[in-house]
N, C-alpha and C. Protein backbone atom coordinates (compact mmCIF):
# COMPACT_ATOMS: atom_id res chain seq x y z
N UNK A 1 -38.39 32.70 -34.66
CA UNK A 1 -38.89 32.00 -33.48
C UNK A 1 -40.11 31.16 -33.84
N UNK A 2 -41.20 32.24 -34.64
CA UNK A 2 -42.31 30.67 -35.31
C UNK A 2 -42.02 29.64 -35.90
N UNK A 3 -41.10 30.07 -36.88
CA UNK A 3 -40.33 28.79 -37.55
C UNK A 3 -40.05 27.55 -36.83
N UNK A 4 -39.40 28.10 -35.56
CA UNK A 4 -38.59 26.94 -34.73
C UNK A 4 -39.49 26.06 -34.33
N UNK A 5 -40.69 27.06 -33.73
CA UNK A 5 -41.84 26.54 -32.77
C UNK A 5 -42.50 25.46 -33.52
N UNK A 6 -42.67 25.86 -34.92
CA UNK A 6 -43.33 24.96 -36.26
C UNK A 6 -42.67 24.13 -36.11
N UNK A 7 -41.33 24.17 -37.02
CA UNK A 7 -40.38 22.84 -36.58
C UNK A 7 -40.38 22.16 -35.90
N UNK A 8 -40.78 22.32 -34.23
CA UNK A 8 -40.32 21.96 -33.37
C UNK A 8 -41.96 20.97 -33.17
N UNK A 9 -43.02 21.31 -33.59
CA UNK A 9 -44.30 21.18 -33.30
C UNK A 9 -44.28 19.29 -34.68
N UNK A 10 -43.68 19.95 -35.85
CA UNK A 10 -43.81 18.68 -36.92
C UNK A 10 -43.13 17.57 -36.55
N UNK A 11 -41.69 17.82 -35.41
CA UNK A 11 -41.38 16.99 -35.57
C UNK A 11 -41.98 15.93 -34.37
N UNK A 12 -42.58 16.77 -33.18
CA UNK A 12 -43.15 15.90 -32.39
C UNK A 12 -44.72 15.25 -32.86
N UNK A 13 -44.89 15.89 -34.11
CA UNK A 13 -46.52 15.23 -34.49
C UNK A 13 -45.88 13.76 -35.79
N UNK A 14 -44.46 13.91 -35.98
CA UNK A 14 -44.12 13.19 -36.82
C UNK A 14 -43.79 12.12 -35.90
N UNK A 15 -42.78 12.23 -35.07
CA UNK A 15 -42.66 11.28 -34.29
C UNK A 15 -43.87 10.71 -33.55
N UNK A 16 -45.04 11.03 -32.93
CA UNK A 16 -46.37 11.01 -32.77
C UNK A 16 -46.30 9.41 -33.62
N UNK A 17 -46.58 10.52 -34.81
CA UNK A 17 -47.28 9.01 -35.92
C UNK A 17 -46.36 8.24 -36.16
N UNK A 18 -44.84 7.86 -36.26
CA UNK A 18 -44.28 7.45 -36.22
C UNK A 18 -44.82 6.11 -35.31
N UNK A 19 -44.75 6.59 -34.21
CA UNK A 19 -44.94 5.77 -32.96
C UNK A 19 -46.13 4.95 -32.99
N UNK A 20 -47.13 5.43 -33.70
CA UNK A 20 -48.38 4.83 -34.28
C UNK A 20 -48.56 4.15 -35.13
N UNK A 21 -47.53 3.97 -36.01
CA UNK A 21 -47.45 3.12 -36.88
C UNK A 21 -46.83 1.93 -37.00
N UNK A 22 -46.15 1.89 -35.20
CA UNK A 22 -45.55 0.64 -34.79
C UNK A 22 -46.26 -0.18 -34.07
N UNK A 23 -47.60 0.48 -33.51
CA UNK A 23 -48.83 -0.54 -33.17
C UNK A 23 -49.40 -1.23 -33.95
N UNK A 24 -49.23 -2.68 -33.72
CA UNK A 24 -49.87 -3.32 -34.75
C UNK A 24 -51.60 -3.50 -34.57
N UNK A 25 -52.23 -4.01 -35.59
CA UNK A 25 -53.49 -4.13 -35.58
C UNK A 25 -53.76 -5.26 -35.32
N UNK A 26 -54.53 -5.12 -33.81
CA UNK A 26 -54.80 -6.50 -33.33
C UNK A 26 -56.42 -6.62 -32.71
N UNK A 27 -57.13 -7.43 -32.93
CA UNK A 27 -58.40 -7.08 -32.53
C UNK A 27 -58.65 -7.27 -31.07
N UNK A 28 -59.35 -7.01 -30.28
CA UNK A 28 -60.03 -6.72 -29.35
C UNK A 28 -60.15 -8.53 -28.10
N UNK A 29 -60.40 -9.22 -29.17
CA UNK A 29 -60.75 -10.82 -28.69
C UNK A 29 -59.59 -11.40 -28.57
N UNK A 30 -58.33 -10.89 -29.60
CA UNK A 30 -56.63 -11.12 -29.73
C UNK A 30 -56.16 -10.18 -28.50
N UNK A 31 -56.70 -9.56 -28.42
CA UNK A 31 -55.61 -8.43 -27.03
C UNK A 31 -56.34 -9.41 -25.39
N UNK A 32 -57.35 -9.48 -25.91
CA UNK A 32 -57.96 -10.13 -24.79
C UNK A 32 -57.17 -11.64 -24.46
N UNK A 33 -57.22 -12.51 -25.58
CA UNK A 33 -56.72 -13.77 -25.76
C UNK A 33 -54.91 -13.67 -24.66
N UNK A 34 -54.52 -12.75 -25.67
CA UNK A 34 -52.61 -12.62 -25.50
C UNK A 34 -52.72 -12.56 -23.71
N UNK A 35 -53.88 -11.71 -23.09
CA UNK A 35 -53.69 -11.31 -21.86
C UNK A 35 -53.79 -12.38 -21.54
N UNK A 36 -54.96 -13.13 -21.62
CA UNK A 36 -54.90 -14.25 -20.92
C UNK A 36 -54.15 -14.89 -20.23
N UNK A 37 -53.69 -15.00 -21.91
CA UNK A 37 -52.63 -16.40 -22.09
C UNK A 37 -51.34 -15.96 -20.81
N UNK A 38 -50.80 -14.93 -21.02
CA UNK A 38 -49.58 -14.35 -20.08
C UNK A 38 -50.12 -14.61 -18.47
N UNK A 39 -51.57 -13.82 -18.12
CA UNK A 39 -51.65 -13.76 -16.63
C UNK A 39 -52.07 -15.75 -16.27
N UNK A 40 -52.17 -16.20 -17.34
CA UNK A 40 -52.41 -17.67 -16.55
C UNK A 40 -51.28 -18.41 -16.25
N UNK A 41 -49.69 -17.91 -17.34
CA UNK A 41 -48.77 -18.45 -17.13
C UNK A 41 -48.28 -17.93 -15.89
N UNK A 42 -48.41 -16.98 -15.71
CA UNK A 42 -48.01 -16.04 -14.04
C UNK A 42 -48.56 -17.02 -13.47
N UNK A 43 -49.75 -16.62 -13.34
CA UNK A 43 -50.21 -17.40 -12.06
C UNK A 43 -50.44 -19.10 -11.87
N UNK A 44 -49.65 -19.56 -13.02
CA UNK A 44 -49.25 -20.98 -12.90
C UNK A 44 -47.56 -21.09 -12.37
N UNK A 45 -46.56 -19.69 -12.71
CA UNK A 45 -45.59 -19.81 -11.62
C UNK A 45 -46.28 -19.72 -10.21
N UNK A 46 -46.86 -19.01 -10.05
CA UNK A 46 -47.25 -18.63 -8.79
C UNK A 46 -47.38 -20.00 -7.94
N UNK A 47 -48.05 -20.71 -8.72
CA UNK A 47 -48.58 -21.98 -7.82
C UNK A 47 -47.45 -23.09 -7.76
N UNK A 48 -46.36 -22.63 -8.81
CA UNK A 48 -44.95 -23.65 -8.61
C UNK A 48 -45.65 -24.73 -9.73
N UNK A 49 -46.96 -24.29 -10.99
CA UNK A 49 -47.41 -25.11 -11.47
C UNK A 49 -46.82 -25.76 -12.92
N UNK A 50 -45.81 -26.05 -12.80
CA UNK A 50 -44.64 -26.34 -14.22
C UNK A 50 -45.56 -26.80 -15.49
N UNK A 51 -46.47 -27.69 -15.19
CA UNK A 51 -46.66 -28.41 -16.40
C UNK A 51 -47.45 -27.37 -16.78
N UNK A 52 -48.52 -26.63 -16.06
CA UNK A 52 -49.71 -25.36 -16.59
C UNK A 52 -48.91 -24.57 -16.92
N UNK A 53 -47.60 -23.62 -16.68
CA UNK A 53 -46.72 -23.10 -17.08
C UNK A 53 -45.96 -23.21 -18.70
N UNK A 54 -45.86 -24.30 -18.45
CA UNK A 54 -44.51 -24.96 -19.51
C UNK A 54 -46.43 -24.71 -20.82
N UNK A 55 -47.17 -25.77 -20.54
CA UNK A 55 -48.22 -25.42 -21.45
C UNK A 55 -48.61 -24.04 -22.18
N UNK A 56 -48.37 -23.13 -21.70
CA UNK A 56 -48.56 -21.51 -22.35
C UNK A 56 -47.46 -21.47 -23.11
N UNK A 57 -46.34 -21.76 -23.07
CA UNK A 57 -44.93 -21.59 -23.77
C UNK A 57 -45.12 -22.03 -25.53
N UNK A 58 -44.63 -21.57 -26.27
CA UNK A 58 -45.10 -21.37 -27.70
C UNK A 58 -44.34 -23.13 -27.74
N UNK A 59 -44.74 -23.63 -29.04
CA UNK A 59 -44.18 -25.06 -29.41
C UNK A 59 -42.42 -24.92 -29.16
N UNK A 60 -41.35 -24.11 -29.80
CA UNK A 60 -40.35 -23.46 -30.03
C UNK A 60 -39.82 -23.42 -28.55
N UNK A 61 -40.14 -22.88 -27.83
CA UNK A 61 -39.93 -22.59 -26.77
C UNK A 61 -39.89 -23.92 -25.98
N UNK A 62 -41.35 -24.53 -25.90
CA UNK A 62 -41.04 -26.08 -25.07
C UNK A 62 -40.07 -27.50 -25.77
N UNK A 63 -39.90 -26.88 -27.33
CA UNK A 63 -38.62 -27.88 -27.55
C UNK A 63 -37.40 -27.16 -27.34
N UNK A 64 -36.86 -25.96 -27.10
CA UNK A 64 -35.77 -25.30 -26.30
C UNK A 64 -35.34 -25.78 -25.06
N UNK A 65 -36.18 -26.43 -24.22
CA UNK A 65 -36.39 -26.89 -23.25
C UNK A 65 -36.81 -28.10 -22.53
N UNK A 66 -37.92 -28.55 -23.39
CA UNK A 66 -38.08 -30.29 -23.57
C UNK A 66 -39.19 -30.84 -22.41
N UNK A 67 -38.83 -30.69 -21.31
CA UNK A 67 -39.51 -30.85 -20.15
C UNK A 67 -40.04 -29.15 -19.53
N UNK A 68 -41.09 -29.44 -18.79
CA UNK A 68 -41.64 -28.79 -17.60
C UNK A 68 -40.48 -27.97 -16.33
N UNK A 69 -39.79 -29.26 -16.00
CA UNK A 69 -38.87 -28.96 -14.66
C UNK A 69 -37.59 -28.09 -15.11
N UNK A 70 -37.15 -28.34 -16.01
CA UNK A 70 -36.17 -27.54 -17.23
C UNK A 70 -36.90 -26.30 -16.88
N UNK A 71 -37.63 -26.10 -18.05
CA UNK A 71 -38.19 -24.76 -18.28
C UNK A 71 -38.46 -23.83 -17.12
N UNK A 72 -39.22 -24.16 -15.83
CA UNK A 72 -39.47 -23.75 -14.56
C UNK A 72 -37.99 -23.30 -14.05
N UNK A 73 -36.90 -24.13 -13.60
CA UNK A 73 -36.13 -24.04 -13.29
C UNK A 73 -35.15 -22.86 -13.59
N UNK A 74 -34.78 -22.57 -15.24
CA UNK A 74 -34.65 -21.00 -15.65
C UNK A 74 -35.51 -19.91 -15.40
N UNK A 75 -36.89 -20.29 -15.62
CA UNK A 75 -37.75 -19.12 -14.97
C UNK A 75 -37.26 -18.75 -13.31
N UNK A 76 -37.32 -19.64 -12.67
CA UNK A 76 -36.47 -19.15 -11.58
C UNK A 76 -35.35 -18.64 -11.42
N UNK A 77 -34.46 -19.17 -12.41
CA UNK A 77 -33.04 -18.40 -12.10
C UNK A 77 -33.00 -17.41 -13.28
N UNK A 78 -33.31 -16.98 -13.80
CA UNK A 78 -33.12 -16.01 -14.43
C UNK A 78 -34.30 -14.98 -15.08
N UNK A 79 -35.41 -15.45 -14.43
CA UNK A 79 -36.68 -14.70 -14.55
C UNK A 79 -37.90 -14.10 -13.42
N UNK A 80 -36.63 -13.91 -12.39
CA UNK A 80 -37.46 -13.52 -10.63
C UNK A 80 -38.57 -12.75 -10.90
N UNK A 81 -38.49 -11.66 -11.33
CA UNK A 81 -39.62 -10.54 -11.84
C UNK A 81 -41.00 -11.61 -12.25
N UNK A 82 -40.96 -12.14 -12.96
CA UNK A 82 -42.10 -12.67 -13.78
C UNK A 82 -42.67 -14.16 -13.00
N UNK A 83 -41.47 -14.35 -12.52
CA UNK A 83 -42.06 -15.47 -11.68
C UNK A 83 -42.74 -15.50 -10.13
N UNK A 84 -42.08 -14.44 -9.51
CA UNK A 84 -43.01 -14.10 -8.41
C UNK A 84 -42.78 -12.27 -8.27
N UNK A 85 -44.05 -12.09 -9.35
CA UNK A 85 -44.04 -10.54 -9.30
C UNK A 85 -45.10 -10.32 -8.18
N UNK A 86 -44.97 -8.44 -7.28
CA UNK A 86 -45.33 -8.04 -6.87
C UNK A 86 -46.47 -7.25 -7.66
N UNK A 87 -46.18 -6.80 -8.44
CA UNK A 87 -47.01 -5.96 -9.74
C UNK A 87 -46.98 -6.58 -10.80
N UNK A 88 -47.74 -6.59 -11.58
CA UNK A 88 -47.83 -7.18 -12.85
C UNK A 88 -49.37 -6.22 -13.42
N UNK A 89 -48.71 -5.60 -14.48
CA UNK A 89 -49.68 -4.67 -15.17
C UNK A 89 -49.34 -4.32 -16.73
N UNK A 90 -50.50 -4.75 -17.28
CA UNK A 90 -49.94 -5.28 -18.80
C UNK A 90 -50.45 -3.69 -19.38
N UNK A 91 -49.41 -3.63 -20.69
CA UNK A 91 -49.16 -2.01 -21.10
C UNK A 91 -50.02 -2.46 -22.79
N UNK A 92 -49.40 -1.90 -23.62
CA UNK A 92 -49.74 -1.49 -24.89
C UNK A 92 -48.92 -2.95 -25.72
N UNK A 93 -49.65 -3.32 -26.51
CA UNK A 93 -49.01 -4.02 -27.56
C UNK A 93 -48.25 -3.85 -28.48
N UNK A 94 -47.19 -4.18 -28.80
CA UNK A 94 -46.41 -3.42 -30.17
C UNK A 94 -46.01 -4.53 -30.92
N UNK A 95 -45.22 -4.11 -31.77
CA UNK A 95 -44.26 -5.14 -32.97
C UNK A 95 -42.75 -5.33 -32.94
N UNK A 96 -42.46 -6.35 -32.66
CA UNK A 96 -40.83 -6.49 -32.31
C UNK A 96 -40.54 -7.53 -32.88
N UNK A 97 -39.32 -6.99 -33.86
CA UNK A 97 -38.98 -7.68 -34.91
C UNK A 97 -39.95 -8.20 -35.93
N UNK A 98 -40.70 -8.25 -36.25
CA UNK A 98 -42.24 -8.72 -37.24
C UNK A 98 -43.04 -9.13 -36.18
N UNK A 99 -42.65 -9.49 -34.82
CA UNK A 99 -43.86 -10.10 -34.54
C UNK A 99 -44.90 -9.76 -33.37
N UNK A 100 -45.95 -10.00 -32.72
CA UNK A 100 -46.79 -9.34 -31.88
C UNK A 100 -46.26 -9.40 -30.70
N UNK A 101 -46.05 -8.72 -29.74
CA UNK A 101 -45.41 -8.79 -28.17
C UNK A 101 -46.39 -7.53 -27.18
N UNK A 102 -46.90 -8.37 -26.25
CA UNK A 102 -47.43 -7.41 -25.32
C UNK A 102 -46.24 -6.92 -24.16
N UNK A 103 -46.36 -5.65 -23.84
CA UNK A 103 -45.51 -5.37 -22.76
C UNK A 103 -46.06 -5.44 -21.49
N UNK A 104 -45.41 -5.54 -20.33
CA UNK A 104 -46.21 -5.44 -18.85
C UNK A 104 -44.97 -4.63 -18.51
N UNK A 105 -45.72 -4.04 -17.38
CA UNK A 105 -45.14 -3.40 -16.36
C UNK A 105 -44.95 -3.98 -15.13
N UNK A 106 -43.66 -4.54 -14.44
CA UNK A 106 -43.92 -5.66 -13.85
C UNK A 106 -42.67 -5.08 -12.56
N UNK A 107 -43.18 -5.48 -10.80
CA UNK A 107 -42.50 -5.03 -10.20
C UNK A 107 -41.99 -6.18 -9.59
N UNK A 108 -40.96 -6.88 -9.66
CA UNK A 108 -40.15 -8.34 -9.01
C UNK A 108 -40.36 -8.11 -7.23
N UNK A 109 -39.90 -9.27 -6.97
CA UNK A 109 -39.60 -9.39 -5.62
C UNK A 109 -38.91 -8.49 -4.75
N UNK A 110 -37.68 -8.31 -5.59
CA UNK A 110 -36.77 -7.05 -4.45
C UNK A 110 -36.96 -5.53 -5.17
N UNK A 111 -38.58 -5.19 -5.28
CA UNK A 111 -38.94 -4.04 -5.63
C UNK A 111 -38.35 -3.32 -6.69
N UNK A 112 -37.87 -3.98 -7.15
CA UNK A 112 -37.72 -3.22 -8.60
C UNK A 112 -38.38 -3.21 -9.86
N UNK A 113 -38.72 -2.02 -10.67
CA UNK A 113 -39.48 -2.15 -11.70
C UNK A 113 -38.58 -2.96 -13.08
N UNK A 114 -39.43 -3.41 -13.42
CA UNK A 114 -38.69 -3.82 -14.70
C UNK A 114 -39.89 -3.84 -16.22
N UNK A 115 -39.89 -3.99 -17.32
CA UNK A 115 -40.84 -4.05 -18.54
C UNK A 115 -40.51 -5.39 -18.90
N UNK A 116 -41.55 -6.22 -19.21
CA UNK A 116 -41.48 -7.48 -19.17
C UNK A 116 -42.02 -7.30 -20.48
N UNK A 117 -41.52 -8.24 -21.84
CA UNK A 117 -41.72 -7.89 -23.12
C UNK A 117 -41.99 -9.29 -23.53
N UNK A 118 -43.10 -9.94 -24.05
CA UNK A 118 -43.39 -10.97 -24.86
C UNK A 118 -43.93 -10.72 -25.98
N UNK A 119 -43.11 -11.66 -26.55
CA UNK A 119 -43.58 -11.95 -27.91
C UNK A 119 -44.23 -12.84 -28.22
N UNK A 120 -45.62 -12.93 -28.59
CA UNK A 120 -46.49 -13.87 -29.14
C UNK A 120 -46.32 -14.59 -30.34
N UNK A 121 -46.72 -15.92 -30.43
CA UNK A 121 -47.20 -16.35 -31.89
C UNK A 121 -48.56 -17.36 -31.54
N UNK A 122 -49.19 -17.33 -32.88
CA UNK A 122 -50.43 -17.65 -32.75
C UNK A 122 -50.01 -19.23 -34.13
N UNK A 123 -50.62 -20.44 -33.16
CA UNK A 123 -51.14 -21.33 -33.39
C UNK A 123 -52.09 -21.46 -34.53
N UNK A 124 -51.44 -23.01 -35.50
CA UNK A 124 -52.78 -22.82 -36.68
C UNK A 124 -54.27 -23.15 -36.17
N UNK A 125 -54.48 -23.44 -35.21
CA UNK A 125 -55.89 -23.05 -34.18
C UNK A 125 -56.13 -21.71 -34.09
N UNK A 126 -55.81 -20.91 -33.83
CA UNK A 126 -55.79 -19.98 -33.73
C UNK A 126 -55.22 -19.31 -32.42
N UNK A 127 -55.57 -19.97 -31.20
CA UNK A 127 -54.61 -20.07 -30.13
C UNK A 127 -53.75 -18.85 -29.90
N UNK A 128 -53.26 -18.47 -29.16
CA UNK A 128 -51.73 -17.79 -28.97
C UNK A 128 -51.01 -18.71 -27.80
N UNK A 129 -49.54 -18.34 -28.11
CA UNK A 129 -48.94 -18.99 -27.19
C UNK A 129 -47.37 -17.80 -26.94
N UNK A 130 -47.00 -18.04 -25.63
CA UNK A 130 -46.01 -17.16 -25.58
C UNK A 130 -44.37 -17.67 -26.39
N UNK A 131 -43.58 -16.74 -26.53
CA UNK A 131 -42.95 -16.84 -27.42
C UNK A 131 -41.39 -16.76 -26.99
N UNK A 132 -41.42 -16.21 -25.87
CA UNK A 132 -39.83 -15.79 -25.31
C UNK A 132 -41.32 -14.83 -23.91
N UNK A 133 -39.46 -14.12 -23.80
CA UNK A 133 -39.85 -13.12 -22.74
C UNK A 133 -38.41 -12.01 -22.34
N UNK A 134 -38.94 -10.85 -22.74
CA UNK A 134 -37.27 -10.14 -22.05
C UNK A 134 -37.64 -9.09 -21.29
N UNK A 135 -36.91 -8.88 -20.48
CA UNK A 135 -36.94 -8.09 -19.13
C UNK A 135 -35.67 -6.97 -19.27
N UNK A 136 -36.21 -5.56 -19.55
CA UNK A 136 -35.60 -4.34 -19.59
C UNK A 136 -36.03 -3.80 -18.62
N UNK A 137 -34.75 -2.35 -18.66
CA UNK A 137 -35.91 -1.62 -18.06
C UNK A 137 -36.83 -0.71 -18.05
N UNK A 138 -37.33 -0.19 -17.27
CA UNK A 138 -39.09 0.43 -17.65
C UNK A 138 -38.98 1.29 -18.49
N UNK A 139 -39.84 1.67 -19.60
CA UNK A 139 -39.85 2.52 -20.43
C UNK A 139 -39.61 3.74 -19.85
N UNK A 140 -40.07 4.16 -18.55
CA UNK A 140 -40.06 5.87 -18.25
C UNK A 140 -38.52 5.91 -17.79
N UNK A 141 -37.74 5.26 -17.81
CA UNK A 141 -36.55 4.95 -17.56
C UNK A 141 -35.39 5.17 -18.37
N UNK A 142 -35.95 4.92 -19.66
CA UNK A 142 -34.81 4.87 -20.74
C UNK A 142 -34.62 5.94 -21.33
N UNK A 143 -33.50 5.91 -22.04
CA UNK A 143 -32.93 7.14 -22.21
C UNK A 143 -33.32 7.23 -24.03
């Protein structure tokens, strides 16, 4: 029975660090920056503000798209949550696929939770700019 308990104790301190070692190292002025950058693009949907919008969008992203009214226009149809969220509450930073992505916790229009996942890249300014965006669902959710 100690055995098990041991076992049972390494593998949750392994998985622990595991999980810790998928946070990337980001400084303090960068976690600050990334937030920014995300709650200004919100609240440039908010205002229906395309061009302040489309501006946060990584280079990649606004030639995916080309124009302002483009880009807005999918955020609406296929990005309700993020475009007129009820909640919006930004979580822990991680690494997806190599690269930096903050998560939010984000509650859409017709009350549902969803995890709103961006991926950052940073500008040879230094800058960040958003990178995509995907909408799962909430971590306490998944299986």
């Amino acid at each position: 029975m100690a055995f098990r308990l041991l076992a049972f104790i390494g593998l949750i301190v392994g998985l622990a660090t595991a999980a810790l070692a998928q946070q990337p190292d980001v400084s303090a002025a960068d976690r600050a920056a990334i937030r920014d950058i995300i709650q200004s693009q919100v609240d440039a949907f908010r205002r229906d503000d395309g061009d302040a919008a489309f501006g946060y969008a990584s280079p990649s992203i606004q030639g995916m798209f080309g124009e302002p009214d483009t880009f807005m226009e999918m955020v609406r149809q296929g990005y309700r949550p993020v475009y007129r969220p009820k909640v919006f509450d930004f979580r822990e930073i991680v690494s997806l696929h190599g690269e930096i992505a903050q998560k939010v916790h984000v509650v859409g229009p017709d009350g549902r939770p969803v995890t709103a996942v961006y991926p950052m890249t940073r500008l040879p300014d230094g800058s960040w700019r958003i990178n995509g965006c995907y909408l799962q669902a909430p971590d306490e959710h998944q299986a």
